[in-house]
PDB file of N, CA and C in Angstrom:
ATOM      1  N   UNK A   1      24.734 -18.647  16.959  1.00  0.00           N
ATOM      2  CA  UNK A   1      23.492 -18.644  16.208  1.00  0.00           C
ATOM      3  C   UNK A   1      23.859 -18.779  14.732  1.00  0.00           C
ATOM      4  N   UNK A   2      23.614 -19.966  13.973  1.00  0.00           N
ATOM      5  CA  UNK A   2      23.689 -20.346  12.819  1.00  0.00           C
ATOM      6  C   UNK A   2      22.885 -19.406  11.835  1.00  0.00           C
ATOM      7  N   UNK A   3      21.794 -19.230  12.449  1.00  0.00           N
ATOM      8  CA  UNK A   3      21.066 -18.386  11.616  1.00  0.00           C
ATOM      9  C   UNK A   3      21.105 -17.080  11.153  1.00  0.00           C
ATOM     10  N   UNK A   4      20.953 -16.137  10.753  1.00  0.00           N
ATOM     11  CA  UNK A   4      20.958 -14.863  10.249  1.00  0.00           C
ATOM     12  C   UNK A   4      19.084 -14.239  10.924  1.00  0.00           C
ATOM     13  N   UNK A   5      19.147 -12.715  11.263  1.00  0.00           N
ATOM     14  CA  UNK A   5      18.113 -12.202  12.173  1.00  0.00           C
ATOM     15  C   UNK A   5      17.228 -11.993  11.084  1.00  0.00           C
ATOM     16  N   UNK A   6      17.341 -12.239   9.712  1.00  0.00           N
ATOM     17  CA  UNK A   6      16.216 -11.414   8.702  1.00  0.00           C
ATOM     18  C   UNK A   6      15.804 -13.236   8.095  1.00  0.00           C
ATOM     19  N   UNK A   7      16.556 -14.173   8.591  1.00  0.00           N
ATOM     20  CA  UNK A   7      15.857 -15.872   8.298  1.00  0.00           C
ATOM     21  C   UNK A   7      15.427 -15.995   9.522  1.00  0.00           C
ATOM     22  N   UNK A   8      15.063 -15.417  10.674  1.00  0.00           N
ATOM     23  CA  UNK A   8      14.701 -16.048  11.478  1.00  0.00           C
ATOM     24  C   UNK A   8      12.793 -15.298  12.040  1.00  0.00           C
ATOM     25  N   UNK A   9      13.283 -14.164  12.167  1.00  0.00           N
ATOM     26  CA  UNK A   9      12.280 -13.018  12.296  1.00  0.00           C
ATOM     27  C   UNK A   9      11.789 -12.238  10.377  1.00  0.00           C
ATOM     28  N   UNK A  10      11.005 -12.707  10.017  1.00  0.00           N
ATOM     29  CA  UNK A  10       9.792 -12.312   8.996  1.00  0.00           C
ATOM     30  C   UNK A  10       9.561 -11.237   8.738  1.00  0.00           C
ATOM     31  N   UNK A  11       8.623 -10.965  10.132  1.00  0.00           N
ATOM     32  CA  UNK A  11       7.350  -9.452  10.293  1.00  0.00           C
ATOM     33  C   UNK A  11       6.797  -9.176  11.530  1.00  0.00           C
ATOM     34  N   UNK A  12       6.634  -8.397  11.899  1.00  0.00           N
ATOM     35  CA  UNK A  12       5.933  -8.489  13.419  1.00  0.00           C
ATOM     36  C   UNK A  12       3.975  -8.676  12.974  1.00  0.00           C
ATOM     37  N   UNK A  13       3.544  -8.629  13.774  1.00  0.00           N
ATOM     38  CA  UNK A  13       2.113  -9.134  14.374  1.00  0.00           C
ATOM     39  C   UNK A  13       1.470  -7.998  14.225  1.00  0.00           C
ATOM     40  N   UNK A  14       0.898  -7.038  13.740  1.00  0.00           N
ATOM     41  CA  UNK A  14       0.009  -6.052  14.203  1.00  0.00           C
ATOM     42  C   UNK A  14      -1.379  -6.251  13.866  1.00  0.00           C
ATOM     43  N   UNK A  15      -1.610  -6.783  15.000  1.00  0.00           N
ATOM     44  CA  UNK A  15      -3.190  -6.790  14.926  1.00  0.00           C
ATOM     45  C   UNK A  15      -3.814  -6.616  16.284  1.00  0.00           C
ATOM     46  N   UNK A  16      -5.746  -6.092  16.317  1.00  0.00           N
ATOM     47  CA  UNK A  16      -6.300  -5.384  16.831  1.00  0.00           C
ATOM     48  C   UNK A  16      -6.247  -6.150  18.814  1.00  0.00           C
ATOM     49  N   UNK A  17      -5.859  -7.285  18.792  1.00  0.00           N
ATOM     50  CA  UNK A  17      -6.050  -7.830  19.688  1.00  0.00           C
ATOM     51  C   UNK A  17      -4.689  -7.701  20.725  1.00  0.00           C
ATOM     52  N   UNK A  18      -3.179  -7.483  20.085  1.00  0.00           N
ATOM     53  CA  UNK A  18      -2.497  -7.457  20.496  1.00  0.00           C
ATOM     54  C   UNK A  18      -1.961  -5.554  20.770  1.00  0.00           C
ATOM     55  N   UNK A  19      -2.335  -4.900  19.894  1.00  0.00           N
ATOM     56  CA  UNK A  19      -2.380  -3.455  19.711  1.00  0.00           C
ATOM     57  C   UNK A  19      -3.211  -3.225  21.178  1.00  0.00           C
ATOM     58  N   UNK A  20      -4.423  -3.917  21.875  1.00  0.00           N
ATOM     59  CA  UNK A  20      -5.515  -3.400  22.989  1.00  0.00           C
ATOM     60  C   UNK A  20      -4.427  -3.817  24.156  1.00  0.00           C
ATOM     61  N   UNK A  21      -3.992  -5.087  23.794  1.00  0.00           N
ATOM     62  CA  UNK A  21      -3.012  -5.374  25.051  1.00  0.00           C
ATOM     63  C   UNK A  21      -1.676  -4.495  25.344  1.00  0.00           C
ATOM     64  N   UNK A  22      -1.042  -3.967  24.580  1.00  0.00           N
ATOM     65  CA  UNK A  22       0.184  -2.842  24.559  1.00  0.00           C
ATOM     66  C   UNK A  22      -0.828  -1.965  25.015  1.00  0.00           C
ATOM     67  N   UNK A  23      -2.047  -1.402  24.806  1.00  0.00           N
ATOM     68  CA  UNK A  23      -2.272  -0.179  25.218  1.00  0.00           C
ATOM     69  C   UNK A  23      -2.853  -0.373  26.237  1.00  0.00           C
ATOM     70  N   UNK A  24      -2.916  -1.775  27.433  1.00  0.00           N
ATOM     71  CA  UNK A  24      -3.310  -1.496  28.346  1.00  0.00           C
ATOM     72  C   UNK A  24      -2.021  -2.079  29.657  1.00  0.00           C
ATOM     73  N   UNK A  25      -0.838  -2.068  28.678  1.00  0.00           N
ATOM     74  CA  UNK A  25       0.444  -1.713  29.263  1.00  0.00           C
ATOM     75  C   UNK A  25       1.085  -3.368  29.403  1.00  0.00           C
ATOM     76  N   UNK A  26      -0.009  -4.553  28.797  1.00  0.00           N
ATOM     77  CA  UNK A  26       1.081  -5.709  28.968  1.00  0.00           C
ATOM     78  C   UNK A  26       2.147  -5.864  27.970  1.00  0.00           C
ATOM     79  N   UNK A  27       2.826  -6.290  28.212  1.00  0.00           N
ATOM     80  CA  UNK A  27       4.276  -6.266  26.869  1.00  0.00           C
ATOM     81  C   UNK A  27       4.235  -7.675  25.969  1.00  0.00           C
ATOM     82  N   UNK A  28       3.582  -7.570  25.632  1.00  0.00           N
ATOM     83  CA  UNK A  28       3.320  -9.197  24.729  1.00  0.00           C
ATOM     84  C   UNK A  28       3.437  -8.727  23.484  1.00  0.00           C
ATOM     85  N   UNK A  29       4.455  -9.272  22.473  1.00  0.00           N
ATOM     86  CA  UNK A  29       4.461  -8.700  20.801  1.00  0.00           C
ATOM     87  C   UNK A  29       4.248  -9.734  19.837  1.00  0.00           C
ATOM     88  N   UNK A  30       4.027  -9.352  19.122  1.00  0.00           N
ATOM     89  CA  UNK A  30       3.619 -10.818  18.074  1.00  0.00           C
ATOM     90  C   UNK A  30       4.789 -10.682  16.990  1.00  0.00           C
ATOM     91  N   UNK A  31       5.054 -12.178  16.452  1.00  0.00           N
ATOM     92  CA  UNK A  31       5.870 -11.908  15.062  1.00  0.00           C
ATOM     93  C   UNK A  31       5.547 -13.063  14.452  1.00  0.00           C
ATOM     94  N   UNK A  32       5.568 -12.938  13.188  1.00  0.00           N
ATOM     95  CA  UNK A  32       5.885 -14.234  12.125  1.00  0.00           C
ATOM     96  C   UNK A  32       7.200 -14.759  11.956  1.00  0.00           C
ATOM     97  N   UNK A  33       7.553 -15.820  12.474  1.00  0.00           N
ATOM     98  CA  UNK A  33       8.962 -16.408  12.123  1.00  0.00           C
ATOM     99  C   UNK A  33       9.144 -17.492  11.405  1.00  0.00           C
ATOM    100  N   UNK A  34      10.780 -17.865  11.198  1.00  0.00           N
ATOM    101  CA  UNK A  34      10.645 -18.772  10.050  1.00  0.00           C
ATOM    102  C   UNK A  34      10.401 -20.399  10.463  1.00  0.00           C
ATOM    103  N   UNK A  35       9.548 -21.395   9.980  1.00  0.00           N
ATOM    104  CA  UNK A  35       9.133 -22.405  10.395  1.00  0.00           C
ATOM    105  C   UNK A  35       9.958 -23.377  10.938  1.00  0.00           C
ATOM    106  N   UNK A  36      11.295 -23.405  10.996  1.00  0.00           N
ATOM    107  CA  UNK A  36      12.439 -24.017  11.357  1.00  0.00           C
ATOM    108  C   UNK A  36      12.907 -23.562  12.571  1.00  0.00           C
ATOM    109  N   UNK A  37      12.561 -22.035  13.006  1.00  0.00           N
ATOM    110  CA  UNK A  37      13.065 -21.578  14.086  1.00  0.00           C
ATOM    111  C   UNK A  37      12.317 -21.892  15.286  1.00  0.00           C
ATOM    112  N   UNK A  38      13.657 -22.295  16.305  1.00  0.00           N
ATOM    113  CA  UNK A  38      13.384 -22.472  17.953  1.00  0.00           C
ATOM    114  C   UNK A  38      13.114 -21.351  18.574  1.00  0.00           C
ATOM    115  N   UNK A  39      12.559 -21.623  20.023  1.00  0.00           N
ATOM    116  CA  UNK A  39      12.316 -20.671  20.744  1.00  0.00           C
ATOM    117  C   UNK A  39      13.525 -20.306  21.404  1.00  0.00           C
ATOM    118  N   UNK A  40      14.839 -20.679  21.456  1.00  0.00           N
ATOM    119  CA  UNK A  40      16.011 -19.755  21.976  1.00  0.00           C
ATOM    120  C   UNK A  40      16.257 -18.830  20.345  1.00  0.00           C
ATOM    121  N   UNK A  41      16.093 -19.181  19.539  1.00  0.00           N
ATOM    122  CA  UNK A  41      16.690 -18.610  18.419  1.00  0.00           C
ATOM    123  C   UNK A  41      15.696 -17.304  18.301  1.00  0.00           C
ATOM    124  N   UNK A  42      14.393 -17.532  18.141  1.00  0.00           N
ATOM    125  CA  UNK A  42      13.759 -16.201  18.161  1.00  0.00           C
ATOM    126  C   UNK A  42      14.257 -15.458  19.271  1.00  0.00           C
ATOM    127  N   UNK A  43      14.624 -15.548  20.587  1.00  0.00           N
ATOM    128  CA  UNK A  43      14.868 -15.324  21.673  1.00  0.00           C
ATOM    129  C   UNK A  43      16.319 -14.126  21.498  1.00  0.00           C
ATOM    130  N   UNK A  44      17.206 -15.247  20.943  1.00  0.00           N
ATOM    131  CA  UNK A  44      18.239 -14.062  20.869  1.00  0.00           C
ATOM    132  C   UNK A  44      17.804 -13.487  19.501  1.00  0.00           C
ATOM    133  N   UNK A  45      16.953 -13.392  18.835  1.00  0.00           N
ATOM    134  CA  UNK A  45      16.949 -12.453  17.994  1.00  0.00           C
ATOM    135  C   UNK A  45      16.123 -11.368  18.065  1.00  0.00           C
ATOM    136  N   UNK A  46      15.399 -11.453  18.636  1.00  0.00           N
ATOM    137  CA  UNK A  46      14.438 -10.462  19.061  1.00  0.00           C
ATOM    138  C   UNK A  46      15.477  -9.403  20.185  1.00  0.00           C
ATOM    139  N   UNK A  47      16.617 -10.086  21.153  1.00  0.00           N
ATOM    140  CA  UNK A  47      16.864  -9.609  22.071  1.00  0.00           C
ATOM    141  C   UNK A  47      18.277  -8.918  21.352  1.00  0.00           C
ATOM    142  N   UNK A  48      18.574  -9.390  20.098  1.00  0.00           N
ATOM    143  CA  UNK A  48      19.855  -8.717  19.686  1.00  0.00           C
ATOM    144  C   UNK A  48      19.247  -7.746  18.242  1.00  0.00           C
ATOM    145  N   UNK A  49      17.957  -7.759  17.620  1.00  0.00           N
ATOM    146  CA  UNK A  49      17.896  -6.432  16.848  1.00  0.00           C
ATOM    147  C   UNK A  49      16.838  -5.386  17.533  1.00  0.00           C
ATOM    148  N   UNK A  50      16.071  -5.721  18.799  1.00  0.00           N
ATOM    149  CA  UNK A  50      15.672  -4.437  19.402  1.00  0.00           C
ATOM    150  C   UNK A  50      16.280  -4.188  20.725  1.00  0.00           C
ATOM    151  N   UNK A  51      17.352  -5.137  21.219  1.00  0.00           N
ATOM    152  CA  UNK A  51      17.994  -4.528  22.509  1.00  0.00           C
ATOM    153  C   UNK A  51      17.115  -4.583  23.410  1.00  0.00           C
ATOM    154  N   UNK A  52      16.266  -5.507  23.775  1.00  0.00           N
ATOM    155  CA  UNK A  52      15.808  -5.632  25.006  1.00  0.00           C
ATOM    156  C   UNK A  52      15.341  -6.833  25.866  1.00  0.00           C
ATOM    157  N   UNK A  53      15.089  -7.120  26.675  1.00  0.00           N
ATOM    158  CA  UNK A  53      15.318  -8.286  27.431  1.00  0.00           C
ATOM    159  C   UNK A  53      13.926  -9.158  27.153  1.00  0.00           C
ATOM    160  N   UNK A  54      14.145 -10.609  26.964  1.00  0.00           N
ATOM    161  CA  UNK A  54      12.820 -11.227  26.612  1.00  0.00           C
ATOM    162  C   UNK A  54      12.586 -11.959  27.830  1.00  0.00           C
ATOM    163  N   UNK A  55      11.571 -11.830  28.493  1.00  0.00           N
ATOM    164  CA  UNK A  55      11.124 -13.156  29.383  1.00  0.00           C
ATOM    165  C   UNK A  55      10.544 -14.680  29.257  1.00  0.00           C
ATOM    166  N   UNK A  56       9.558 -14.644  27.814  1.00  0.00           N
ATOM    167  CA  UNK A  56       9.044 -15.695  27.817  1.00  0.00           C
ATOM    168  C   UNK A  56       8.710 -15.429  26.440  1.00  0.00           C
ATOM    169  N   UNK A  57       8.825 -16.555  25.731  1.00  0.00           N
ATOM    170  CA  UNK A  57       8.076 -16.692  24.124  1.00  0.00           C
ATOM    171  C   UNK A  57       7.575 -18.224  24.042  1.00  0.00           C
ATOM    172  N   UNK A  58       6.240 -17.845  23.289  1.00  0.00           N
ATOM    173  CA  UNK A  58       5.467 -18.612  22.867  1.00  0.00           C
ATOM    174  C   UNK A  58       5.257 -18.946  21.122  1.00  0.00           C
ATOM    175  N   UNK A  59       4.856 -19.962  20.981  1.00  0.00           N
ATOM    176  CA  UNK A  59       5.000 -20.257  19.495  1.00  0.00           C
ATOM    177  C   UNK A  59       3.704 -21.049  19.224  1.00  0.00           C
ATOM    178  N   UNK A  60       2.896 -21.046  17.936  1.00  0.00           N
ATOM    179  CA  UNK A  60       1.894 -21.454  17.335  1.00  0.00           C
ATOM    180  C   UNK A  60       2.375 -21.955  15.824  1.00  0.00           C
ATOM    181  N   UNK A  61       1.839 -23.020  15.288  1.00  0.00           N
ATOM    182  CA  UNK A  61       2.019 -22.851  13.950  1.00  0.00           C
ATOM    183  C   UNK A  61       0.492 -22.883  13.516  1.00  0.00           C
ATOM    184  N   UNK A  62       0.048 -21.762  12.490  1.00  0.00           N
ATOM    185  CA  UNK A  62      -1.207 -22.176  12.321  1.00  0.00           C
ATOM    186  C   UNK A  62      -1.197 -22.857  10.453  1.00  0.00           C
ATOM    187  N   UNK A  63      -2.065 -23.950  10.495  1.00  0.00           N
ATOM    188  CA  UNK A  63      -1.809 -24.662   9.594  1.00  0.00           C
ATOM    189  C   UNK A  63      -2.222 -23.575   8.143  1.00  0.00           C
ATOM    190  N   UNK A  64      -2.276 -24.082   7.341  1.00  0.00           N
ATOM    191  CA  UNK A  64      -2.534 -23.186   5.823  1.00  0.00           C
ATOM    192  C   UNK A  64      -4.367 -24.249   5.677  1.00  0.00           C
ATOM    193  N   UNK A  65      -5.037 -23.213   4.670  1.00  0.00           N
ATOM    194  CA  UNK A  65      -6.321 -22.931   4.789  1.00  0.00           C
ATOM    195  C   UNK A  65      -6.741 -23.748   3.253  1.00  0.00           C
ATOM    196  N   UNK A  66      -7.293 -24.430   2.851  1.00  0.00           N
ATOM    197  CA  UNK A  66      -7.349 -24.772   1.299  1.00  0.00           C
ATOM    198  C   UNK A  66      -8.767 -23.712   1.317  1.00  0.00           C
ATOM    199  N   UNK A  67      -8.265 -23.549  -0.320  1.00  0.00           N
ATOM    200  CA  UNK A  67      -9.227 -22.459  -0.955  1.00  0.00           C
ATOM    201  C   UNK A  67      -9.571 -23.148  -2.112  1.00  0.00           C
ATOM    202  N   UNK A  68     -10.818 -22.721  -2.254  1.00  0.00           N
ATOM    203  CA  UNK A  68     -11.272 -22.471  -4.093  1.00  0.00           C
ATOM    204  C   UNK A  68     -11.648 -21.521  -4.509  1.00  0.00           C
ATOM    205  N   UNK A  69     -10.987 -21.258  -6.098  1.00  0.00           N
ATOM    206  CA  UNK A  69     -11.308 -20.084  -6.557  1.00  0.00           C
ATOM    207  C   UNK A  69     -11.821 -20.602  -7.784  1.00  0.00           C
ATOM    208  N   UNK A  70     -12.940 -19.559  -8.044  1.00  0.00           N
ATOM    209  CA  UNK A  70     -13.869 -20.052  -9.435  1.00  0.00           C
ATOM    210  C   UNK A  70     -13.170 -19.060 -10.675  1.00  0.00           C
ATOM    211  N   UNK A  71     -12.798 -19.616 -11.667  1.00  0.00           N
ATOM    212  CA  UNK A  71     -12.189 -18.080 -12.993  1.00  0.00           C
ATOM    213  C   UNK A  71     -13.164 -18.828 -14.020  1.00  0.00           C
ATOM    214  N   UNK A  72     -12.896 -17.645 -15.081  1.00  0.00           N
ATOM    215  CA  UNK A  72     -13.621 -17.883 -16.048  1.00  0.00           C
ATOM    216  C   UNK A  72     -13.166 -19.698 -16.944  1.00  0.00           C
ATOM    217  N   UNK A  73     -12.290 -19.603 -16.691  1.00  0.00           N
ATOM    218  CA  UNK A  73     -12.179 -20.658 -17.481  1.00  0.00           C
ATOM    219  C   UNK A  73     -12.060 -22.198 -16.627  1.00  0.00           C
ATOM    220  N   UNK A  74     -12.045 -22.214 -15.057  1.00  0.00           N
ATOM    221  CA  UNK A  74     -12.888 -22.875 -14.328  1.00  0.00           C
ATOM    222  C   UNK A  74     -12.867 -22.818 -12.954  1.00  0.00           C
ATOM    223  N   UNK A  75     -12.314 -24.061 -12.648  1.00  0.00           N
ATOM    224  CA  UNK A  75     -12.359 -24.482 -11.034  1.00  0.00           C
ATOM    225  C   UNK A  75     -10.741 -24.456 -10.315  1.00  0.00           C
ATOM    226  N   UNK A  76      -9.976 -23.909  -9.485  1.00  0.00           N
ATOM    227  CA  UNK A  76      -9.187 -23.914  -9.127  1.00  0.00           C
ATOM    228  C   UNK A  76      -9.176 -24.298  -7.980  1.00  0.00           C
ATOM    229  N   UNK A  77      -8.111 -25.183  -7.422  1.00  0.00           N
ATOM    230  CA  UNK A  77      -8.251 -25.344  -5.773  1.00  0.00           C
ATOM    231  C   UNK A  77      -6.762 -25.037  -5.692  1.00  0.00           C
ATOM    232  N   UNK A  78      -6.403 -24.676  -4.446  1.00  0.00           N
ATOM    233  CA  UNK A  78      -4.936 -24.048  -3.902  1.00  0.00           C
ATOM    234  C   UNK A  78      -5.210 -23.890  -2.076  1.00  0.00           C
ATOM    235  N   UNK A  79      -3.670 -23.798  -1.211  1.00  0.00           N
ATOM    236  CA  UNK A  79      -4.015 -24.042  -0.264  1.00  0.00           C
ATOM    237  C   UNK A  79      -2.800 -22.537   0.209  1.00  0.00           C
ATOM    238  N   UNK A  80      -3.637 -21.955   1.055  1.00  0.00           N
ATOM    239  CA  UNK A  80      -2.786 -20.861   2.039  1.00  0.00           C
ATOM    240  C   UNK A  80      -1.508 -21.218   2.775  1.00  0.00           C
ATOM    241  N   UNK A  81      -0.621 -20.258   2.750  1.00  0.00           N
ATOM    242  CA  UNK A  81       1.000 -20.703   3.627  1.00  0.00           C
ATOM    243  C   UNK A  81       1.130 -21.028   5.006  1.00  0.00           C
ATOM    244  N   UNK A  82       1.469 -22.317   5.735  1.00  0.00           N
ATOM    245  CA  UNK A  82       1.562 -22.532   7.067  1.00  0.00           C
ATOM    246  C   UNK A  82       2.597 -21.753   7.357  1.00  0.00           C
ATOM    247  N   UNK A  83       1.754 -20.587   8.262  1.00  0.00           N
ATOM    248  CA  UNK A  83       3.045 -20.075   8.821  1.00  0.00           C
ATOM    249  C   UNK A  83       2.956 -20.176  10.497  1.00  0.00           C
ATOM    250  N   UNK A  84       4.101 -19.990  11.152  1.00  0.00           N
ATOM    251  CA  UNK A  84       4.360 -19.813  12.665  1.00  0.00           C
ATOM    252  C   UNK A  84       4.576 -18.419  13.085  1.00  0.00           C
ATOM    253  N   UNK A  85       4.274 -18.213  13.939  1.00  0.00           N
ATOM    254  CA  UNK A  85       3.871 -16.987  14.968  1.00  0.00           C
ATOM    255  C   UNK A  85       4.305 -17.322  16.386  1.00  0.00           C
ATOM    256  N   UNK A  86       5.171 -16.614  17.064  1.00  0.00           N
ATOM    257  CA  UNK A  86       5.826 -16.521  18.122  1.00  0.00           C
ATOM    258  C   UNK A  86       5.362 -15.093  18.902  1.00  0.00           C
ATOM    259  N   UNK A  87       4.526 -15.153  20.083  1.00  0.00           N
ATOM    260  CA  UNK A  87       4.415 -14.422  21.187  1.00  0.00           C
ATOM    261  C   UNK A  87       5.325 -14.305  22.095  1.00  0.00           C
ATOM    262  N   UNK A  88       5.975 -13.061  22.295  1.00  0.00           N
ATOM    263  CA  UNK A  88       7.299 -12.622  22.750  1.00  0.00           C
ATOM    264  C   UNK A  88       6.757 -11.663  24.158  1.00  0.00           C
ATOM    265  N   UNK A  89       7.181 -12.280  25.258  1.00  0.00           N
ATOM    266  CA  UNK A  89       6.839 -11.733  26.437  1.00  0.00           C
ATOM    267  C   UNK A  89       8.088 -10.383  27.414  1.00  0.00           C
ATOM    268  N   UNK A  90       8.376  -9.158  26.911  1.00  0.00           N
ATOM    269  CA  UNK A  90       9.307  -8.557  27.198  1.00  0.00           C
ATOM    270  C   UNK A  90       9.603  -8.141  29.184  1.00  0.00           C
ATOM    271  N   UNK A  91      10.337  -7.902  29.141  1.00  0.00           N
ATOM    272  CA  UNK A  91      10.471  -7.073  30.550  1.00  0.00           C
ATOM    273  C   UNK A  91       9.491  -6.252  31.147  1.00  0.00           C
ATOM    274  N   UNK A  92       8.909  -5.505  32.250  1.00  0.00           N
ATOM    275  CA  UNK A  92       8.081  -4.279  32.570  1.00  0.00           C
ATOM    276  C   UNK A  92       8.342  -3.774  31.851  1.00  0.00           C
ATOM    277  N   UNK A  93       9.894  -3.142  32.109  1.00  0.00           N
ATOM    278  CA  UNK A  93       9.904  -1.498  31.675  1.00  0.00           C
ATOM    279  C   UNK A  93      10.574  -1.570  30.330  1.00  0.00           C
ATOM    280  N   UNK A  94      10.555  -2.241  29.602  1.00  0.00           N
ATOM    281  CA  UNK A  94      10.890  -2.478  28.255  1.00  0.00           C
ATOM    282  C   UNK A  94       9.825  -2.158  27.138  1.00  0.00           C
ATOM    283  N   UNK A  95      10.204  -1.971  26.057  1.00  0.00           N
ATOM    284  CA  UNK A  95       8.862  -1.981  24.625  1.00  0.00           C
ATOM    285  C   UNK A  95       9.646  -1.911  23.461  1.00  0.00           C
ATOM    286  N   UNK A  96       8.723  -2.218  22.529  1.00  0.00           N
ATOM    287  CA  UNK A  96       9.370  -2.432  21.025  1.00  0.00           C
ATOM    288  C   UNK A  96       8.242  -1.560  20.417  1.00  0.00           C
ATOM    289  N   UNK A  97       9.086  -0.554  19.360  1.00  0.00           N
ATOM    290  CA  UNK A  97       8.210   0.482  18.751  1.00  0.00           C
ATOM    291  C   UNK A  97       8.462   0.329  17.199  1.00  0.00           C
ATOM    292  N   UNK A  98       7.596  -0.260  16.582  1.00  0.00           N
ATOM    293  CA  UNK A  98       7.901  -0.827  15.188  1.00  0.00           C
ATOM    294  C   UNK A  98       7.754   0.172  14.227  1.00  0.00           C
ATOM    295  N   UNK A  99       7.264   1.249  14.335  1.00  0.00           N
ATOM    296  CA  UNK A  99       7.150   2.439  13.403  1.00  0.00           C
ATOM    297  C   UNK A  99       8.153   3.376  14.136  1.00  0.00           C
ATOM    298  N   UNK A 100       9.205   3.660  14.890  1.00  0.00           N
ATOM    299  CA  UNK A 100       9.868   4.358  14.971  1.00  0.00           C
ATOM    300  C   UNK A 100      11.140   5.111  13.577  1.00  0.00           C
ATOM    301  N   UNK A 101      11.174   4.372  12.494  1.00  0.00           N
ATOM    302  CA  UNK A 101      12.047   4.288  11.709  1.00  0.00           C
ATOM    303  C   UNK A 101      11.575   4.808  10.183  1.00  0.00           C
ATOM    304  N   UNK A 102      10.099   4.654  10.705  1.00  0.00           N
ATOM    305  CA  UNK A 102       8.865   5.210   9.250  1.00  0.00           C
ATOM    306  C   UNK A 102       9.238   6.206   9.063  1.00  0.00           C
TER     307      UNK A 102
END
């Protein structure tokens, strides 16, 4: 692996949709990764900084959003960061606990 685990893996996912699914025991985790990265590469990285076995990952890129912002002195346009998001499908009896370390 050419890459390094802190260029490849971002941030994890916490949001309300994936938080209902852990609590109704499926193992699906979300992360932001870096736009260059493959799905073996998230793969061993996920599986070599939390130690646990991955079954299946999925990947999205969602495009960036153009905005306008009005300031006093006028009209601005600018566009939001395309980022990618990888759904990481773990083992049964496996889990990843992202506040353990808080």
């Amino acid at each position: 692996m050419s890459k390094k685990l802190k260029d490849i893996l971002i941030k994890p996912l916490l949001t309300e949709k994936l938080t209902d699914l852990q609590e109704k025991g499926v193992n699906i985790y979300g992360f932001i990764v870096a736009k260059d990265a493959n799905k073996i590469e998230i793969k061993e990285a996920i599986e070599k900084k939390f130690k646990v076995e991955v079954i299946n990952v999925r990947t999205v890129i969602r495009k960036g959003k153009s905005r306008t912002q009005f300031r006093r002195s006028g009209r601005f346009t600018g566009k939001t960061a395309t980022i990618k998001k990888a759904y990481v499908t773990l083992k049964e009896d496996q889990k990843i606990d992202f506040f353990e370390n808080v």
